[in-house]
Protein backbone atom coordinates (compact mmCIF):
# COMPACT_ATOMS: atom_id res chain seq x y z
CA UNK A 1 185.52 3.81 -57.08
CA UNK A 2 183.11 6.84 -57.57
CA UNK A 3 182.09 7.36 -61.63
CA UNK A 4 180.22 10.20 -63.20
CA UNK A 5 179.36 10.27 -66.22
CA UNK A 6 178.59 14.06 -68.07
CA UNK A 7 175.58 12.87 -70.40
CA UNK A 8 173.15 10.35 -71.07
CA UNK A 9 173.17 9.90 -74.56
CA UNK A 10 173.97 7.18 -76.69
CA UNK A 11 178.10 7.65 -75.65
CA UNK A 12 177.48 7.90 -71.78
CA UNK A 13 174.71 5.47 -71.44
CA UNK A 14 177.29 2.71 -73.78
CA UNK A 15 179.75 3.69 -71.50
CA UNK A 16 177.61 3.38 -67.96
CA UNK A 17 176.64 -0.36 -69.19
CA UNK A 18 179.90 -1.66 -70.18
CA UNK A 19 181.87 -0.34 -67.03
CA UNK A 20 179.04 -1.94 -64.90
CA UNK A 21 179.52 -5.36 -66.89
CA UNK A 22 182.84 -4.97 -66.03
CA UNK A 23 183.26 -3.46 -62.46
CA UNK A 24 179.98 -4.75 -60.51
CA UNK A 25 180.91 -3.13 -57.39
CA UNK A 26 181.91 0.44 -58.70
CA UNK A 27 179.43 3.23 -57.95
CA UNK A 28 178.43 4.83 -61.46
CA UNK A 29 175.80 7.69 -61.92
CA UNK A 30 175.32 9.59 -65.18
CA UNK A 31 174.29 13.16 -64.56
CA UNK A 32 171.83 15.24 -66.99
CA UNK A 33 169.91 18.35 -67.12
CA UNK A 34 167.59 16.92 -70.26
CA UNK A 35 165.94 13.98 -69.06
CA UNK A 36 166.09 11.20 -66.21
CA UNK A 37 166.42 8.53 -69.49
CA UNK A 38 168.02 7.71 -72.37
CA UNK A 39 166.05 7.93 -75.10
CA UNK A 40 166.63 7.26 -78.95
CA UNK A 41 167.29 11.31 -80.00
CA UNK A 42 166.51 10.15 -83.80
CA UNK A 43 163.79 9.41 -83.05
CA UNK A 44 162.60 12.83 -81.89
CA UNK A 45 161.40 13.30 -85.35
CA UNK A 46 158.79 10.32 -85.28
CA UNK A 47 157.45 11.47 -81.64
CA UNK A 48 156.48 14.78 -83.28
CA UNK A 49 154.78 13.19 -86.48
CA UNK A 50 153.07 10.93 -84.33
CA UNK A 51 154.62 8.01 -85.40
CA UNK A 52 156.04 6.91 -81.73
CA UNK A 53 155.22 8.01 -77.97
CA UNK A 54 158.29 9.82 -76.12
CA UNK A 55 157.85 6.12 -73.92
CA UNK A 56 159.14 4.35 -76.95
CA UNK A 57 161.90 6.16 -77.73
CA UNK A 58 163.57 4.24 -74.73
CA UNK A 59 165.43 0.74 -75.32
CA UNK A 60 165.24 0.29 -71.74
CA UNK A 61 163.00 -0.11 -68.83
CA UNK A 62 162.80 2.91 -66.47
CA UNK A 63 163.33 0.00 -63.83
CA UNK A 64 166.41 -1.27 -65.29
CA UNK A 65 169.11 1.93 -63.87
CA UNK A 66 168.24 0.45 -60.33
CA UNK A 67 168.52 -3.31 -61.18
CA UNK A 68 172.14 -2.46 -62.56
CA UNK A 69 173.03 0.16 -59.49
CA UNK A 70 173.30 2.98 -61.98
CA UNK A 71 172.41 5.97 -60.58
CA UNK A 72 170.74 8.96 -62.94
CA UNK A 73 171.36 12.16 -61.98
CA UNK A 74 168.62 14.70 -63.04
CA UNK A 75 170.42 17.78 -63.14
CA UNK A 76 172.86 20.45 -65.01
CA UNK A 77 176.20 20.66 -64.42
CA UNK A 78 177.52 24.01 -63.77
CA UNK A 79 181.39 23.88 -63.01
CA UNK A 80 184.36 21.11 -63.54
CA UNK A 81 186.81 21.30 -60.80
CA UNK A 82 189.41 18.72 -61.94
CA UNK A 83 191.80 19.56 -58.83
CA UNK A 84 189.44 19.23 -56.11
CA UNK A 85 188.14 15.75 -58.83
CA UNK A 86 184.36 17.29 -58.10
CA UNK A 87 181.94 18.89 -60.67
CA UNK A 88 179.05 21.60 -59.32
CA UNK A 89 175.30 21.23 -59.82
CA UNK A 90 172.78 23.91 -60.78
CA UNK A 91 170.39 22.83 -57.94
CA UNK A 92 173.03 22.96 -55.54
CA UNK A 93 175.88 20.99 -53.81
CA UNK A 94 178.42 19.16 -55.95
CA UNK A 95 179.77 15.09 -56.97
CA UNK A 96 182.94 13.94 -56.56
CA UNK A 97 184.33 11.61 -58.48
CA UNK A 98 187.58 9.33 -59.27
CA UNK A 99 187.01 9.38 -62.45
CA UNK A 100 185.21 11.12 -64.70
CA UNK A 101 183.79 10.71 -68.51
CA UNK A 102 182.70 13.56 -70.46
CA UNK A 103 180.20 12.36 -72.67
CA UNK A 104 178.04 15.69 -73.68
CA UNK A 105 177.10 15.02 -77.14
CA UNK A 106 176.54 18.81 -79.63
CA UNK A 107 174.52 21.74 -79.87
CA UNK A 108 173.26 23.82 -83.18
CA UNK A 109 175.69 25.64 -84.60
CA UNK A 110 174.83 29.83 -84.93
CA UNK A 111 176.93 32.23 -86.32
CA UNK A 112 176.23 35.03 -84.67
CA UNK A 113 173.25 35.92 -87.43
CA UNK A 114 171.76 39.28 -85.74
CA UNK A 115 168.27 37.93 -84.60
CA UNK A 116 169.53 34.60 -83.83
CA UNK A 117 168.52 34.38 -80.66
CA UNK A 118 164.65 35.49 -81.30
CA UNK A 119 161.81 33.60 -80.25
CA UNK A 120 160.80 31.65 -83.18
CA UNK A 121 164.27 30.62 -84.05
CA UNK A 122 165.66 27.38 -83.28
CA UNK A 123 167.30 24.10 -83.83
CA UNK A 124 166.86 20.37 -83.61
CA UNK A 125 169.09 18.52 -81.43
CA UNK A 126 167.08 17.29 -78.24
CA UNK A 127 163.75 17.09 -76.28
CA UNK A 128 164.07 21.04 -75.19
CA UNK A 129 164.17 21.62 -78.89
CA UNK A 130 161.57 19.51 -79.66
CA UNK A 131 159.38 21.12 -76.95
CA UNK A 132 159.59 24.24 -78.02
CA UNK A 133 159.03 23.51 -81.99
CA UNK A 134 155.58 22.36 -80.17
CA UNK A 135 154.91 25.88 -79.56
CA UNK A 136 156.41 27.39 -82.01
CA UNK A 137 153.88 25.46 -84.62
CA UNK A 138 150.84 26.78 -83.43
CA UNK A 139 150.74 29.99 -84.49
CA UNK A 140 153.19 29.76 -87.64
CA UNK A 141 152.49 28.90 -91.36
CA UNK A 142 155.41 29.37 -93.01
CA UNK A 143 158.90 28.17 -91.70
CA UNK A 144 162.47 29.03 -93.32
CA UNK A 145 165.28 26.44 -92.73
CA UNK A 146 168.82 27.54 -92.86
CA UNK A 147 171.45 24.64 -93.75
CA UNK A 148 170.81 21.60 -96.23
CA UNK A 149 171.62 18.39 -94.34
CA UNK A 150 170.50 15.89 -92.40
CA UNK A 151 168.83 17.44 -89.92
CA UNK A 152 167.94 20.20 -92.08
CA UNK A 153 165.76 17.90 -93.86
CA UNK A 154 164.40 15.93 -90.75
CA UNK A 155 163.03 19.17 -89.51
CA UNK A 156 161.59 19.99 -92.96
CA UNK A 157 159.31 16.75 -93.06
CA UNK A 158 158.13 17.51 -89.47
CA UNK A 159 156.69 21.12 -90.23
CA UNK A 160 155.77 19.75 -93.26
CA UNK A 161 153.64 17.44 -91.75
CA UNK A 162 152.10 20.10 -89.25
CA UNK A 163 150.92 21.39 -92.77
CA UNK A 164 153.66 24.33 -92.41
CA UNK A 165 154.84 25.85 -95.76
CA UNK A 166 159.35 25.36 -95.35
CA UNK A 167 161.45 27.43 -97.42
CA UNK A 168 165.40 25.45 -97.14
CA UNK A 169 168.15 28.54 -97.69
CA UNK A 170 170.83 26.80 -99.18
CA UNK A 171 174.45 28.05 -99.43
CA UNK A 172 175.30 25.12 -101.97
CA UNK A 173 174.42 24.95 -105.50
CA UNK A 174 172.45 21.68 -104.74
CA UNK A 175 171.21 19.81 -101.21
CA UNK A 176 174.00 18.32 -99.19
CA UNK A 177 176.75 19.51 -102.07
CA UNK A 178 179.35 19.61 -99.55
CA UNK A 179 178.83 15.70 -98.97
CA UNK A 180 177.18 14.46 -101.99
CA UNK A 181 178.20 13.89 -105.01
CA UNK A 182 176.38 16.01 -107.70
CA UNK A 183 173.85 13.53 -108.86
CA UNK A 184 172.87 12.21 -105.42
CA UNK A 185 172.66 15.77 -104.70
CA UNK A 186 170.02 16.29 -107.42
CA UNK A 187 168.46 13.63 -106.33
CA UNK A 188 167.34 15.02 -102.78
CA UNK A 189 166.71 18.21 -104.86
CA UNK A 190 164.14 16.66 -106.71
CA UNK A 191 162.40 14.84 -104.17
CA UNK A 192 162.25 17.94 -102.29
CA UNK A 193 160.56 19.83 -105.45
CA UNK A 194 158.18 17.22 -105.33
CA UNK A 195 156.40 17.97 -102.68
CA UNK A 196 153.89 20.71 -102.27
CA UNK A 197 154.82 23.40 -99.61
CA UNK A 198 158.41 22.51 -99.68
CA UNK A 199 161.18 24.69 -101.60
CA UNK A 200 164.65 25.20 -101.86
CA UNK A 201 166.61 28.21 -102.69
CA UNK A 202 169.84 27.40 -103.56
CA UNK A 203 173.03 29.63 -103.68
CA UNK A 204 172.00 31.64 -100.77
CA UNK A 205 173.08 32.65 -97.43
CA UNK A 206 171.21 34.26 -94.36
CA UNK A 207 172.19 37.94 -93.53
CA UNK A 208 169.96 38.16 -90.46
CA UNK A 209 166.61 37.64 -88.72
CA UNK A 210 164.01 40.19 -88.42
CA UNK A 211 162.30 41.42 -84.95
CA UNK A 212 158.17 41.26 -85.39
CA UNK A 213 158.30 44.18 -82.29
CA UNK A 214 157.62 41.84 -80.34
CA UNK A 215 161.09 39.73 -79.44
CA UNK A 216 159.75 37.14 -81.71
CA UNK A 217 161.17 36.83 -85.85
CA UNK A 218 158.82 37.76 -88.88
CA UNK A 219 161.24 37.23 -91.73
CA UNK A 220 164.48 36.94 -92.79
CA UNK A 221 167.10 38.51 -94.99
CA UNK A 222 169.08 36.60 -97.36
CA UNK A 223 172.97 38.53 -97.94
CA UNK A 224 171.32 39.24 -101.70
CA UNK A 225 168.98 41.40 -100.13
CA UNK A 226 165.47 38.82 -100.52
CA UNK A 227 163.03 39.03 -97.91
CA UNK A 228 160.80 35.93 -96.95
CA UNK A 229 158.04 36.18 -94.13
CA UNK A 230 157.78 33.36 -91.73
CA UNK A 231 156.84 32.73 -88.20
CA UNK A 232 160.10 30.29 -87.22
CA UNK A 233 163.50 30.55 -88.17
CA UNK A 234 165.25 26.48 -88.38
CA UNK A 235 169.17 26.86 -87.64
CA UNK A 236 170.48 23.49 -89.11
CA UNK A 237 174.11 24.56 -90.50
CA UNK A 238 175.36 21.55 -88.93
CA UNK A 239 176.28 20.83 -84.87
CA UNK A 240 179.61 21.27 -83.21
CA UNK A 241 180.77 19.90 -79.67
CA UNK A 242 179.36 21.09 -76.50
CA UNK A 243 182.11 22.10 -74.62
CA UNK A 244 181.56 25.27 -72.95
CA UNK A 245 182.25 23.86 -69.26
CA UNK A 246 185.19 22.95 -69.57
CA UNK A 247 186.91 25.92 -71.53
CA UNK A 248 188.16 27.40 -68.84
CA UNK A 249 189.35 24.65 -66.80
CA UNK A 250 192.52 22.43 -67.23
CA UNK A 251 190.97 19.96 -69.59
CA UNK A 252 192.72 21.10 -73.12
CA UNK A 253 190.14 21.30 -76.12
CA UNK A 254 190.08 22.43 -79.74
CA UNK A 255 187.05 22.26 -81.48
CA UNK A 256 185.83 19.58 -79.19
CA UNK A 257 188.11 18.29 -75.85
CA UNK A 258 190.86 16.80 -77.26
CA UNK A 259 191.58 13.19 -76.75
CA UNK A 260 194.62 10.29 -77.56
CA UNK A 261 193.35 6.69 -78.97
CA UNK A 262 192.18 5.93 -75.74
CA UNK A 263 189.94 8.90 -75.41
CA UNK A 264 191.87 9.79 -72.42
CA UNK A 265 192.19 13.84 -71.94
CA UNK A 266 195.92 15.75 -70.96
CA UNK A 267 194.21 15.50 -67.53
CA UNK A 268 194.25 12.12 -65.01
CA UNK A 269 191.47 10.28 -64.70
CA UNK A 270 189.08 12.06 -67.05
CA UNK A 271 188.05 10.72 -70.73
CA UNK A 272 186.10 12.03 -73.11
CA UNK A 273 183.87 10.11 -76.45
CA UNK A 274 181.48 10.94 -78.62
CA UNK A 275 180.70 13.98 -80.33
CA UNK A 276 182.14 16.05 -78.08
CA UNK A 277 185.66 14.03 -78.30
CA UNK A 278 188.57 15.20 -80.80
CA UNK A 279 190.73 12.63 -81.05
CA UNK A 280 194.39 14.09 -81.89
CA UNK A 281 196.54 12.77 -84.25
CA UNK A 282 199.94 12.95 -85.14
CA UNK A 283 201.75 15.34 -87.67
CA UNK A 284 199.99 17.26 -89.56
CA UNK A 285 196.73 15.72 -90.11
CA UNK A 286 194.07 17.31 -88.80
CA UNK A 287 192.21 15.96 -86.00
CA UNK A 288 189.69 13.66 -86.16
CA UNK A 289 186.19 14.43 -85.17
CA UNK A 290 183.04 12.20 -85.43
CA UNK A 291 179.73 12.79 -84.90
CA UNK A 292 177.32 10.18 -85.88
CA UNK A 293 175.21 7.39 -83.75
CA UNK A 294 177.72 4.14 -84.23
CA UNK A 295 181.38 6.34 -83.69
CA UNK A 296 179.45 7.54 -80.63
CA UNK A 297 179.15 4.46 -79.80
CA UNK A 298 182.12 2.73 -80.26
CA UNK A 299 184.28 5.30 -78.66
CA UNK A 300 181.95 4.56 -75.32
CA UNK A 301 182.74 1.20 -75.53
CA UNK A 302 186.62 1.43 -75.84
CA UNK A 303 186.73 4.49 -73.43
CA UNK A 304 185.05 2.32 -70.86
CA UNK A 305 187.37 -0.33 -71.09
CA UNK A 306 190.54 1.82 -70.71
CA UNK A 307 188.54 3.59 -67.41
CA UNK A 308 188.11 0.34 -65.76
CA UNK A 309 192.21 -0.76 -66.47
CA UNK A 310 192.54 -2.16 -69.72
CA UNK A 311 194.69 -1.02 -72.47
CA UNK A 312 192.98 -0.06 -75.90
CA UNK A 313 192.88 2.05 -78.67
CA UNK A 314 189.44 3.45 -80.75
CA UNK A 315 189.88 2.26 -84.63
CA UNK A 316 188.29 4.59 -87.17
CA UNK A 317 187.24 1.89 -89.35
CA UNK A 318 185.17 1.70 -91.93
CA UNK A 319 183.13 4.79 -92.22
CA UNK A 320 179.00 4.30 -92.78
CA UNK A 321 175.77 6.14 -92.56
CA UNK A 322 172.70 6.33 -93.67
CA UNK A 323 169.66 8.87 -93.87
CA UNK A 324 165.96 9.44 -95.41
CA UNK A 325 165.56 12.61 -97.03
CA UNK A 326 161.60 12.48 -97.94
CA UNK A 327 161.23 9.48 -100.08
CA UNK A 328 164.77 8.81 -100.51
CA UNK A 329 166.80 6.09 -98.21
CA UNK A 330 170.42 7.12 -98.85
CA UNK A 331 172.95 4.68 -97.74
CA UNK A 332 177.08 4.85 -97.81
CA UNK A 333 179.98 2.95 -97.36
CA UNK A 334 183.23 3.36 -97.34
CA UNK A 335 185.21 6.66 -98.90
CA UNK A 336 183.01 8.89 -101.58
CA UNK A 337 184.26 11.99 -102.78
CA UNK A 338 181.67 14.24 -103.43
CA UNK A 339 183.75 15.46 -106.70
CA UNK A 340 186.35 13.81 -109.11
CA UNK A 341 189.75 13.10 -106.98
CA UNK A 342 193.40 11.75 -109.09
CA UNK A 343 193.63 8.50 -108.86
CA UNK A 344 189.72 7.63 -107.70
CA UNK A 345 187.49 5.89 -110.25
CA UNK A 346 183.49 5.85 -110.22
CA UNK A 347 180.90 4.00 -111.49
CA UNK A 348 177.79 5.40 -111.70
CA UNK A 349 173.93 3.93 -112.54
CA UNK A 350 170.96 5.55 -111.90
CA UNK A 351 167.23 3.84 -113.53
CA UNK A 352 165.13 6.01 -116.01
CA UNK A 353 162.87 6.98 -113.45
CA UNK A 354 166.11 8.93 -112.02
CA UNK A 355 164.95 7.55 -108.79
CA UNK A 356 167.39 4.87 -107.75
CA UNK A 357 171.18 4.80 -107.94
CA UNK A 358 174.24 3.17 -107.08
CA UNK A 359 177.78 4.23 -106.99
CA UNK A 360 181.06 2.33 -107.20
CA UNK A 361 184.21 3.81 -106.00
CA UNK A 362 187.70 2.26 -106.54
CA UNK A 363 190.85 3.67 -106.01
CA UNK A 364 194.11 1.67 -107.60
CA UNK A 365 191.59 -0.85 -109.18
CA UNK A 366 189.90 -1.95 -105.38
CA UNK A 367 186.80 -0.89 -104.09
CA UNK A 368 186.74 1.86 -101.93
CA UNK A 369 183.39 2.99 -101.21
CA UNK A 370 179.24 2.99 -102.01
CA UNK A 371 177.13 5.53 -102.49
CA UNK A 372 173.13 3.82 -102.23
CA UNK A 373 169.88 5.54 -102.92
CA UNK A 374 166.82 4.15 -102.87
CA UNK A 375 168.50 0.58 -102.97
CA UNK A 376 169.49 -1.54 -100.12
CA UNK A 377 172.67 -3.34 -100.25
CA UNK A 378 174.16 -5.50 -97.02
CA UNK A 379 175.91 -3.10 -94.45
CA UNK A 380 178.32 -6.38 -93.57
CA UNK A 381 179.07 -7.42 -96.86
CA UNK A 382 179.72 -4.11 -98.27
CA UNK A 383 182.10 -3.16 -95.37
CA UNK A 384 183.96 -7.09 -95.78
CA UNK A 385 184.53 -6.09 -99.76
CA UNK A 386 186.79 -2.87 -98.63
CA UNK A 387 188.24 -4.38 -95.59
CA UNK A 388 189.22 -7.23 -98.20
CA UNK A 389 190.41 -4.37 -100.80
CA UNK A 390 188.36 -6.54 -103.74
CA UNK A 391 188.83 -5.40 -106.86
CA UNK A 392 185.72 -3.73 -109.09
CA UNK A 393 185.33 -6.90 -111.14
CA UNK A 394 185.24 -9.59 -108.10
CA UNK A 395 181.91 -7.14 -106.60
CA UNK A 396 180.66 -6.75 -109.76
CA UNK A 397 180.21 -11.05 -110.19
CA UNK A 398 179.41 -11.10 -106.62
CA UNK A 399 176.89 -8.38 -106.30
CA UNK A 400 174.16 -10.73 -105.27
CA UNK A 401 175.66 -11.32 -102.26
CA UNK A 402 174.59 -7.81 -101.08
CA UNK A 403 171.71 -8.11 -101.96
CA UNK A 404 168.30 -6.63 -99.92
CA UNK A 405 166.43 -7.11 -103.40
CA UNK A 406 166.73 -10.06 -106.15
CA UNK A 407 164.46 -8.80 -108.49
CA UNK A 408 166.76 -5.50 -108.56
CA UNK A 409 169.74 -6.95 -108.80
CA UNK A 410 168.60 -9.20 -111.84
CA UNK A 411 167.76 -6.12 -113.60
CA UNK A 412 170.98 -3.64 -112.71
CA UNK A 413 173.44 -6.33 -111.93
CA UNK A 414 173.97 -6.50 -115.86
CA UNK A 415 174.34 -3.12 -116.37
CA UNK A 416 176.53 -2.33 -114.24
CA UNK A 417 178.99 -5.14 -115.14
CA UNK A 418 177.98 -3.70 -119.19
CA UNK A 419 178.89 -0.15 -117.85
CA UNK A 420 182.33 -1.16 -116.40
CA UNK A 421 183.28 -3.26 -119.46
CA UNK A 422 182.41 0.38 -121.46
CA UNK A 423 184.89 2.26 -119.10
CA UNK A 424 187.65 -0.15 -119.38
CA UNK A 425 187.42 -0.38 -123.38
């Protein structure tokens, strides 16, 4: 049985290890254009501060892919053929396979801004991106970033840190306003106001990118008719699935290629997972699409299983995440509406200092979700109080049990059990 695998991410390299574990004598080979090895593509960010060597960004030996009889293709794919069950290579020739995962992860989103496509202007998604924000540095003091999320902000600290002056354009009132609610939202704000050569203009979109003369941008043009100077252009307006190749082949897709529970595609013998994956659902719900480092994950792991014969279905579950933005560790949990909702209940605290808060979400008296920042609470135990559908008052006596902190939770234990008893009377 001949596997290929289309990516060698986080999704395709779950998915290479677990149908190895499980079919020893299967020949499996993940094919990409990027790099020979997985690496850890959060951690692109910490390679360009320094922090880490490209090296450690991989969890595993370059030796291992032999030991296990993987085989890693270096090389892009150019063509599906899902008749012929082959897919063409850029440097020639083409792999068969009997079945096949597609596992090729997202790009930047653009929006067809004129200039877009200037030198100067980029995203941050991968090692080609982070190559050429090496060059882009070296000449460039003052950087504009379009979009205010995560990797928005991860971009931010790394020009930051090449002592770059960033300018965020923000379409939202506040950072992240789309996702957070409004005091978490302020929150980021301020942190980002807090540091010298970093700014935020909020309530603003991009109109386009100006030419220098020279095929490279000099400014940009906000749709209110501001003009701000700088020497690269960040695109960070979120990522969508990277699904060009297959767009014009059998393989059905939406926004990404859609998928049933088992990640299986309309077509035999070829899946799909991870962020590329939109798993359809019934009636008149819309789709579901998920595109963080765990879901990624997951869906390799049950999309493996159902290649090599057994019968499963990917769970949502419990939605998580978690992110820095400057000084601020943001965690979640659960379901939190970024806005009042019927029937949802919150409880908020947040210290004097405004830089610490926790939020409490119930819906028909039972916790729902958790909104962290700057305060660690236990991923497990947070995730067993939904699952368990505990009421407010039972994680409000049992808080401790969370807890990353005891000297925190001794001071805003209290008031947050004082704060509920206010809401209720």
């Amino acid at each position: 049985m001949d596997i290929l695998i289309l990516g060698n991410g986080i999704t395709g390299i779950t998915a290479a290890l677990r149908l190895r574990a499980k079919q020893p004598e299967w020949n499996i080979a993940v094919i990409s254009g990027e790099s020979t090895y997985h690496y850890s593509r959060p951690a692109l960010m910490y390679v360009f501060m320094g922090h880490q060597s490209y090296q450690e960004t991989k969890p595993y030996p370059d030796s291992m892919w032999a030991e296990k009889r993987i085989e890693l293709v270096r090389d892009w794919v150019t063509g599906v053929d899902v008749d012929a069950k082959s897919v063409a290579l850029k440097k020639g020739g083409a792999r068969r396979y009997d079945k096949l995962l597609i596992a090729t992860g997202s790009k930047s989103n653009k929006f067809g801004w004129p200039g877009q496509d200037l030198a100067g202007v980029q995203g941050l998604y991968d090692l080609r991106d982070l190559k050429l924000l090496y060059e882009n540095v070296k000449t460039a003091r003052h950087a504009v970033i379009v979009g205010g999320g995560l990797i928005g902000i991860e971009l931010a600290e790394m020009l930051h840190s090449a002592g770059i002056h960033v300018t965020f354009l923000i379409r939202e009132a506040s950072y992240w306003r789309n996702i957070l609610p409004p005091e978490e939202s302020a929150m980021v704000g301020r942190a980002i106001e807090q540091e010298d050569g970093l700014q935020a203009i909020y309530g603003s979109e991009l109109a386009e990118i100006e030419d220098g003369g020279a095929g490279r941008c000099c400014a940009i043009k906000t749709k209110a008719g501001e003009r701000i100077e700088c020497e690269i252009v960040g695109l960070t307006p979120g990522v969508s699935p990277r699904i060009e190749l297959f767009q014009d082949t059998r393989i059905a897709t939406g926004r990404g290629v859609l998928v049933d529970w088992s990640l299986r595609t309309n077509v035999p013998d070829v899946f799909a997972a991870g962020d590329c994956a939109e798993l359809v659902t019934d009636g008149e719900e819309r789709n579901v699409l998920q595109q963080v480092w765990y879901t990624g994950k997951y869906q390799a792991e049950v999309a493996a299983d159902v290649m090599a014969g057994e019968e499963r279905e990917y769970e949502v579950g419990i939605w998580h995440n978690s992110a820095k933005f400057l000084h601020v560790e943001y965690q979640t949990y659960g379901t939190v509406p970024n806005g009042p909702r019927d029937g949802v209940d919150q409880l908020y605290w947040e210290d004097r200092e405004r830089e610490q808060a926790v939020r409490l979400v119930t819906e028909g008296g039972v916790i729902v979700g958790f909104n962290l920042m700057n305060v660690r609470m236990r991923h497990r135990v947070c995730e067993r109080w939904i699952a368990e559908r505990r009421p407010l008052e039972h994680v409000l006596a049992h808080i401790e049990e969370a807890d990353f902190d005891p000297e925190f939770y001794r001071r805003v234990a209290p008031q947050l059990r004082a704060m509920a008893q206010g809401v209720k009377a």
